[in-house]
N, C-alpha and C. Protein backbone atom coordinates (compact mmCIF):
# COMPACT_ATOMS: atom_id res chain seq x y z
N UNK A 1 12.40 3.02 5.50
CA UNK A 1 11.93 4.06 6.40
C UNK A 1 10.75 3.50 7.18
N UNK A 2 10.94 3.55 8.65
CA UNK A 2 9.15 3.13 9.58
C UNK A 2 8.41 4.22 9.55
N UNK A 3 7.48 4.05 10.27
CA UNK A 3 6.55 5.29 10.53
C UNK A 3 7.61 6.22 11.97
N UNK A 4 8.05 5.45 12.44
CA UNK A 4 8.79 6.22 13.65
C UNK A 4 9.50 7.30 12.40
N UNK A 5 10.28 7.20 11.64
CA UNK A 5 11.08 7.95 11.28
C UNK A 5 10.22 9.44 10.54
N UNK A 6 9.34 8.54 9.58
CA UNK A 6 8.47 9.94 9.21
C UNK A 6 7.60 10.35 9.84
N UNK A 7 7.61 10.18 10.93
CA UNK A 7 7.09 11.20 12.45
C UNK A 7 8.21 12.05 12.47
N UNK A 8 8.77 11.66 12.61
CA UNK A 8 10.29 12.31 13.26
C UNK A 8 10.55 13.43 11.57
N UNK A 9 10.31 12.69 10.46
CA UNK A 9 10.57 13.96 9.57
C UNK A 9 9.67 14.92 9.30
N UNK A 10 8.15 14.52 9.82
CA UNK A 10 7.47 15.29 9.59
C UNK A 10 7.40 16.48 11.01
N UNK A 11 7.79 16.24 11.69
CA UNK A 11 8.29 16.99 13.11
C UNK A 11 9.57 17.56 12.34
N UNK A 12 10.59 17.64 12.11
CA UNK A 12 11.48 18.19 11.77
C UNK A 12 11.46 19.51 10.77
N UNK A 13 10.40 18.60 9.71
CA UNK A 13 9.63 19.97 8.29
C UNK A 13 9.36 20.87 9.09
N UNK A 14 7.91 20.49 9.69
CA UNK A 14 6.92 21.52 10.10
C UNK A 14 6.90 22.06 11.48
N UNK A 15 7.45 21.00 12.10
CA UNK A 15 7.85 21.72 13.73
C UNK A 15 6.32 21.51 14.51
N UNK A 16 5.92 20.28 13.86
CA UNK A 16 4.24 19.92 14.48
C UNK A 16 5.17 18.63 15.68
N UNK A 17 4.30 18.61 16.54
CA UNK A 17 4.81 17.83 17.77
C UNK A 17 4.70 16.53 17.30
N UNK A 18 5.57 15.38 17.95
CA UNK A 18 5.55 14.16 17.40
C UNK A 18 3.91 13.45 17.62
N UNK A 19 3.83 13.59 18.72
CA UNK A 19 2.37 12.62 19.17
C UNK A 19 1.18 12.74 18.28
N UNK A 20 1.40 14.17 17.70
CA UNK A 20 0.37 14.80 16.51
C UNK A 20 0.73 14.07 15.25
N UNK A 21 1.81 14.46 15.34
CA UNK A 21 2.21 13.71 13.56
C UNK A 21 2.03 12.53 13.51
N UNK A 22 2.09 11.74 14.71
CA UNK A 22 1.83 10.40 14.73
C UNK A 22 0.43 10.38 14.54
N UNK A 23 -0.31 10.41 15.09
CA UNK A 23 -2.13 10.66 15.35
C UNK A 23 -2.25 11.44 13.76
N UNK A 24 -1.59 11.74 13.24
CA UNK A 24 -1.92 12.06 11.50
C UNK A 24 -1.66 11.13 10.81
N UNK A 25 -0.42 10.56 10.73
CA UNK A 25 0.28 9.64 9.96
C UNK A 25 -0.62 8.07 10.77
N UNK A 26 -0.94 8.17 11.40
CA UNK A 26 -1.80 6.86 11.53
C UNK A 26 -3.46 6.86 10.85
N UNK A 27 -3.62 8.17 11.24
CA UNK A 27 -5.46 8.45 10.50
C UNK A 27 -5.09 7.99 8.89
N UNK A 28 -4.12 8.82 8.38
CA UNK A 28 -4.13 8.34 6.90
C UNK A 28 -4.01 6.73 6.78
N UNK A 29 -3.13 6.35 7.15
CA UNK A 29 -2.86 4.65 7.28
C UNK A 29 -4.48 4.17 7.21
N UNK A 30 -5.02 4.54 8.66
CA UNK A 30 -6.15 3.65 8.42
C UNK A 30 -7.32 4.21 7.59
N UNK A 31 -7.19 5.29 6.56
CA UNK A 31 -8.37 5.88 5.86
C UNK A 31 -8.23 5.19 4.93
N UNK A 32 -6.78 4.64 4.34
CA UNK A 32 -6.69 4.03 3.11
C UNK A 32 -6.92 2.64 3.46
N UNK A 33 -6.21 2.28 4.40
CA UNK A 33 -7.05 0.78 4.80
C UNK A 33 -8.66 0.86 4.55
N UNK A 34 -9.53 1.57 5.22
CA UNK A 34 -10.79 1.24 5.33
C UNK A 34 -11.49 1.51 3.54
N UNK A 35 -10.72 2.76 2.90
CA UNK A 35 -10.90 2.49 1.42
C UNK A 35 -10.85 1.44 0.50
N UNK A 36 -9.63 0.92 0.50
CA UNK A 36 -8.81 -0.28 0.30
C UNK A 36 -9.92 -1.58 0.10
N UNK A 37 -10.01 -1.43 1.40
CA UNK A 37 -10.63 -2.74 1.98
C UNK A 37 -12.16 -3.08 1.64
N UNK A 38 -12.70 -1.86 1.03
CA UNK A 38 -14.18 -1.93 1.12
C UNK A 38 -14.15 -1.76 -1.36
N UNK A 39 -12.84 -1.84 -0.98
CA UNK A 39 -13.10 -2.01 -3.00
C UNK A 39 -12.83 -1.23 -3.93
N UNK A 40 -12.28 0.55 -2.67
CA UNK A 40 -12.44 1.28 -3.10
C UNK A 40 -10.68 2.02 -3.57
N UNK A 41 -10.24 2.67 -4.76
CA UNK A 41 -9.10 3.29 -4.97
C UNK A 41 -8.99 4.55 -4.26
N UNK A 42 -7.58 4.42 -3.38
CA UNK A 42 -7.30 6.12 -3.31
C UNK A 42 -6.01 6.37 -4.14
N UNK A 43 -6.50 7.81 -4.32
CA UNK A 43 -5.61 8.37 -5.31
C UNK A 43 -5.11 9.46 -4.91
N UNK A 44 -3.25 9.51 -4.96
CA UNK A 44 -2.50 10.61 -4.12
C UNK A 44 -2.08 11.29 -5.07
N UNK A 45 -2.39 12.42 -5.38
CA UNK A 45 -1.74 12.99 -6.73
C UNK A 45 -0.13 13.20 -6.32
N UNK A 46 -0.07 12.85 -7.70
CA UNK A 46 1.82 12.84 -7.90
C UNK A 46 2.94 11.81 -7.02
N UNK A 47 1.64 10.34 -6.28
CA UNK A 47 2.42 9.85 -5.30
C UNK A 47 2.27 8.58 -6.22
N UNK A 48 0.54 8.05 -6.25
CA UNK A 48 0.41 7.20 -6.63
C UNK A 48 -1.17 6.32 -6.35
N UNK A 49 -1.35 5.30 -6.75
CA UNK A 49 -2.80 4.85 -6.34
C UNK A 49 -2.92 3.71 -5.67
N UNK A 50 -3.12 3.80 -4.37
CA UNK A 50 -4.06 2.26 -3.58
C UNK A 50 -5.31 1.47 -4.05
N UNK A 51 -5.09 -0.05 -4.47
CA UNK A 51 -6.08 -0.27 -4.67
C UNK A 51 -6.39 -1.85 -4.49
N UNK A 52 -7.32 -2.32 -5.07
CA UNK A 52 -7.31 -4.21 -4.99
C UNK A 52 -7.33 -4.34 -6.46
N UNK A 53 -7.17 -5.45 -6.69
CA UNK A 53 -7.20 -6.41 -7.94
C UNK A 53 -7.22 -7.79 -7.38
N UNK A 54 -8.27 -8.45 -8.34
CA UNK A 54 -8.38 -9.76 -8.10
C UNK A 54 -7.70 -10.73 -8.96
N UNK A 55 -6.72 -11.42 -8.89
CA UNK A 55 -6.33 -12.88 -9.10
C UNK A 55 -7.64 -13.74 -9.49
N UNK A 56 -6.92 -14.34 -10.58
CA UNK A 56 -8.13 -15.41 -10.71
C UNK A 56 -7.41 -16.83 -10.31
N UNK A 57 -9.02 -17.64 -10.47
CA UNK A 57 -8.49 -19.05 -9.76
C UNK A 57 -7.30 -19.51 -11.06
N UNK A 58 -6.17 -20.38 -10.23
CA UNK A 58 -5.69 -20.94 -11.23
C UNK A 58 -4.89 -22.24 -10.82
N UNK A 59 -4.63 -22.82 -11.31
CA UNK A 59 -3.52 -24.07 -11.19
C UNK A 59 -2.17 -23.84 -10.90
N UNK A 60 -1.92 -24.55 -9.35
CA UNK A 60 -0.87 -24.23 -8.49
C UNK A 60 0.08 -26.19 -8.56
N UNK A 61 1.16 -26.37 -8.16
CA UNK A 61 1.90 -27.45 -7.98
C UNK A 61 2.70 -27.02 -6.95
N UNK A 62 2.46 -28.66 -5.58
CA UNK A 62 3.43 -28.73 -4.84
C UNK A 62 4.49 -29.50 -5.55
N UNK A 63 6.02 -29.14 -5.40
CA UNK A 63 6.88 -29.63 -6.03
C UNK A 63 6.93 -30.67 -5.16
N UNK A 64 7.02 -30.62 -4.05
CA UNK A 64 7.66 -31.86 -3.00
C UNK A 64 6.87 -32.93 -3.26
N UNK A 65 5.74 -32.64 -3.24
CA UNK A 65 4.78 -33.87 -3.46
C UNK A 65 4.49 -33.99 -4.63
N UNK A 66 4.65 -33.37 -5.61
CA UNK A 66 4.13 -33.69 -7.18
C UNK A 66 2.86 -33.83 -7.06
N UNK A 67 2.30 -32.98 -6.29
CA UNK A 67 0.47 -32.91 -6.76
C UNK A 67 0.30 -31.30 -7.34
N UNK A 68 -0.82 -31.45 -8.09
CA UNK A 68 -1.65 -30.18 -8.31
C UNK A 68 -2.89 -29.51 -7.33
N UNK A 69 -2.59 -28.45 -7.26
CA UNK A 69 -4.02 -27.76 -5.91
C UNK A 69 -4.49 -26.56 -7.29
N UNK A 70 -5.46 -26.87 -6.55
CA UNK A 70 -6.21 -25.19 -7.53
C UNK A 70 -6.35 -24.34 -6.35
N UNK A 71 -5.85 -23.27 -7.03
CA UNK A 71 -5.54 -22.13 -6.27
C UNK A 71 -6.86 -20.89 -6.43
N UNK A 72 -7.50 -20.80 -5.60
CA UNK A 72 -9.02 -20.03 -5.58
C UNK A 72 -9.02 -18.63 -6.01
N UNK A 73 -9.85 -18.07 -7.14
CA UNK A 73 -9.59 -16.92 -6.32
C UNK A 73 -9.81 -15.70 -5.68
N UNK A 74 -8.97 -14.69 -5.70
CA UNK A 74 -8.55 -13.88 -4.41
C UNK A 74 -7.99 -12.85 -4.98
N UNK A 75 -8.33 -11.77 -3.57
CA UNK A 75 -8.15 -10.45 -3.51
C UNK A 75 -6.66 -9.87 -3.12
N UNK A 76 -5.98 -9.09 -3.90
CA UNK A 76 -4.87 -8.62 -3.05
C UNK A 76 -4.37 -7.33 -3.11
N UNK A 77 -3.75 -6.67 -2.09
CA UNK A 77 -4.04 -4.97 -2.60
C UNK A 77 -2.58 -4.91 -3.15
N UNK A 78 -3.09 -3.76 -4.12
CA UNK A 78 -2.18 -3.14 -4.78
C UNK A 78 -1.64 -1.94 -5.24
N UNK A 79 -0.38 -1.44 -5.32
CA UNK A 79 -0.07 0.02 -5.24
C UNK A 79 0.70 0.79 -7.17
N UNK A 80 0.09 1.27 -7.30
CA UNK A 80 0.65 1.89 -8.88
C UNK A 80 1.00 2.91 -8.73
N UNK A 81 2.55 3.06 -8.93
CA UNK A 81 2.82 4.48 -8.62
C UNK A 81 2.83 5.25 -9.71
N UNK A 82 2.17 7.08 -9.33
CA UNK A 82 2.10 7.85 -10.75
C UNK A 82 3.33 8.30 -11.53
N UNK A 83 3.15 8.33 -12.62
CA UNK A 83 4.07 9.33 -13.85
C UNK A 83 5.13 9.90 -12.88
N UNK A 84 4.58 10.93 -12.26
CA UNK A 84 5.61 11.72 -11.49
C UNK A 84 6.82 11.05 -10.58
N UNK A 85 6.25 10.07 -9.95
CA UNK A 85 7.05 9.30 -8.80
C UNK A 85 7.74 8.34 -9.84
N UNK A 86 7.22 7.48 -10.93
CA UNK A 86 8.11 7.02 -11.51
C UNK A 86 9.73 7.86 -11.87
N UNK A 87 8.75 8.94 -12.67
CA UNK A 87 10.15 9.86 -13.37
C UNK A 87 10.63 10.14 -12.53
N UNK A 88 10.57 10.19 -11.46
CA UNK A 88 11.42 10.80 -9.89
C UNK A 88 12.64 9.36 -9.92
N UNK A 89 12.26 8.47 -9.81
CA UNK A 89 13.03 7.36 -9.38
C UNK A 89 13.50 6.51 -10.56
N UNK A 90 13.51 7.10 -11.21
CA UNK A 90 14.12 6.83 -12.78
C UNK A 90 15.42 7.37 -13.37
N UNK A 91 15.36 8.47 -12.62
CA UNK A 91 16.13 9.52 -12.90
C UNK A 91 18.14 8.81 -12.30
């Protein structure tokens, strides 16, 4: 599913105009980005949680070359979905 489409479903639910739903469905996008990004978890009840976790440094191999790199480390975001959304898609 893009964002074009859940414009288009969220116009369809509620009968809110597309350009709006868009200008909604983008504010959220970037609220959780700017959360996200600064360290912080959001939490959607019954959807699931945005967040980071850090990787630690560790020992990487190029096969082609048969060397070892150490791999630094680093931040990467991550999504845990809740109880509810599991049992939804379990089912």
């Amino acid at each position: 599913m893009t964002k074009a489409e859940i414009v288009t479903r969220i116009n369809e639910r509620t009968g809110i105009e597309k350009s709006y739903a868009l200008t909604m469905v983008e504010a959220i996008m970037e609220t959780i980005k700017e959360h996200v990004t600064n360290g912080e978890s959001v939490y959607l009840r019954h959807f699931g949680t945005f967040g980071v976790i850090t990787r630690r440094e560790k020992l990487g191999r190029n096969i082609s070359k048969g060397t070892s790199i150490i791999i630094p480390e680093h931040k990467i975001p991550r999504f845990k979905p809740s109880k509810t959304l599991m049992g939804m898609i379990k089912q």
